[in-house]
C-alpha atoms as a PDB file:
ATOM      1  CA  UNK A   1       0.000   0.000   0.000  1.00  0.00           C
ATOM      2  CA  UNK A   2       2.806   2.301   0.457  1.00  0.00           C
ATOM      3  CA  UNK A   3       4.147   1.689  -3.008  1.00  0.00           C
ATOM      4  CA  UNK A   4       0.788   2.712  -4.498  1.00  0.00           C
ATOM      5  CA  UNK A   5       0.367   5.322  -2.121  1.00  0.00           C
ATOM      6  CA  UNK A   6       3.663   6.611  -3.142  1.00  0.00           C
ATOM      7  CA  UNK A   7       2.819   6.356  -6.992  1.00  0.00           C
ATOM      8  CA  UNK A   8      -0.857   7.793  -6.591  1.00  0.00           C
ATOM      9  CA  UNK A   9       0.867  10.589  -5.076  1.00  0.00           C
ATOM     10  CA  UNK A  10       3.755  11.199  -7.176  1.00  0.00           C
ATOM     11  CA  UNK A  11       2.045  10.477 -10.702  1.00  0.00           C
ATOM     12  CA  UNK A  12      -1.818  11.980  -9.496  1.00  0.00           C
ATOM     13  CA  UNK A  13      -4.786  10.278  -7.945  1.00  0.00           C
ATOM     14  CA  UNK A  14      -5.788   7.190  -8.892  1.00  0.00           C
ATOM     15  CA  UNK A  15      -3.097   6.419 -10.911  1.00  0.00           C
ATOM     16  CA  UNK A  16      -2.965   2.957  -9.911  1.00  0.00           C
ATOM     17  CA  UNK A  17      -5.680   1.213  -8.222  1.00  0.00           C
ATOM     18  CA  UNK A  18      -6.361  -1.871  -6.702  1.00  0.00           C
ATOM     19  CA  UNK A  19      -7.750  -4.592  -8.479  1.00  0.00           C
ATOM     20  CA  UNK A  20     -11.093  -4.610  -6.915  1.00  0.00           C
ATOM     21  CA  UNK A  21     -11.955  -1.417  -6.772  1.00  0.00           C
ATOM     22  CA  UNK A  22     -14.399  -1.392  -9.731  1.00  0.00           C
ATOM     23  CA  UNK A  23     -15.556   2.653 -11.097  1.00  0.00           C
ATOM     24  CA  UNK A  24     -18.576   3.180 -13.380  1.00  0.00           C
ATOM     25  CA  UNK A  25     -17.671   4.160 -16.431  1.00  0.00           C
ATOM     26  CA  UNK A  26     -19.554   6.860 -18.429  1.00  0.00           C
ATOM     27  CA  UNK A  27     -19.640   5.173 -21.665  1.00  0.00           C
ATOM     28  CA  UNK A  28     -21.294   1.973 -20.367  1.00  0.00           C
ATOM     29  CA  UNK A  29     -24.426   1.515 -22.380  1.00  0.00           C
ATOM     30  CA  UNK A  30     -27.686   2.069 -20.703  1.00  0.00           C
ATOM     31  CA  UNK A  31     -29.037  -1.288 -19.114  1.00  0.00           C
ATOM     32  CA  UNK A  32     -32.567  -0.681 -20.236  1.00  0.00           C
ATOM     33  CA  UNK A  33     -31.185  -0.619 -23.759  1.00  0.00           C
ATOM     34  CA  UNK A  34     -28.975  -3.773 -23.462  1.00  0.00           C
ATOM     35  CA  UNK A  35     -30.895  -7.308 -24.482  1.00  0.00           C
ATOM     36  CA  UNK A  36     -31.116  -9.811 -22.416  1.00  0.00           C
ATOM     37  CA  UNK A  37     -29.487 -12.161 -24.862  1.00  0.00           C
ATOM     38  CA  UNK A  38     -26.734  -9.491 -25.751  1.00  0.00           C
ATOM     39  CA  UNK A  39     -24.148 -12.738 -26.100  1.00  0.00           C
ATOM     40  CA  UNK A  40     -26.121 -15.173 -28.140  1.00  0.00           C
ATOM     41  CA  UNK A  41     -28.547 -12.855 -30.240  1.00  0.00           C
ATOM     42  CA  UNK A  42     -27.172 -11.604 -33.697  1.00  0.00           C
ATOM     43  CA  UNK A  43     -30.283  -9.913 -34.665  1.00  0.00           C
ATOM     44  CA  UNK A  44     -30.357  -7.924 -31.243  1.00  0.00           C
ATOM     45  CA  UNK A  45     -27.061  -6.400 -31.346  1.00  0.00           C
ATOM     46  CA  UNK A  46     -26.591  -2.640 -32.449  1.00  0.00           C
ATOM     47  CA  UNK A  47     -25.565  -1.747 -35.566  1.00  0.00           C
ATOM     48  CA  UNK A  48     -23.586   1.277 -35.932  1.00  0.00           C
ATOM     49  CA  UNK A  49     -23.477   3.148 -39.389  1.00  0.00           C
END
């Protein structure tokens, strides 16, 4: 903890975290939007043009 202490402090916050610390990201898609078969679905994924 000191080393990333040390780090985090030298290089800026959060720098390097620990593993499970887990942070929402702001590009995750909105769950309302994802289908429940996102992973076996073809026809349900997005298509981007």
């Amino acid at each position: 903890m000191q080393t990333l202490d040390a780090i985090n402090q030298k290089m800026g916050k959060h720098t390097l975290q620990l593993g499970g610390v887990r942070k929402q990201a702001p590009w995750q898609i909105k769950r309302e939007l994802l289908s429940p078969r996102y992973t076996t679905r073809w026809d349900e994924l997005l298509m981007v043009k």
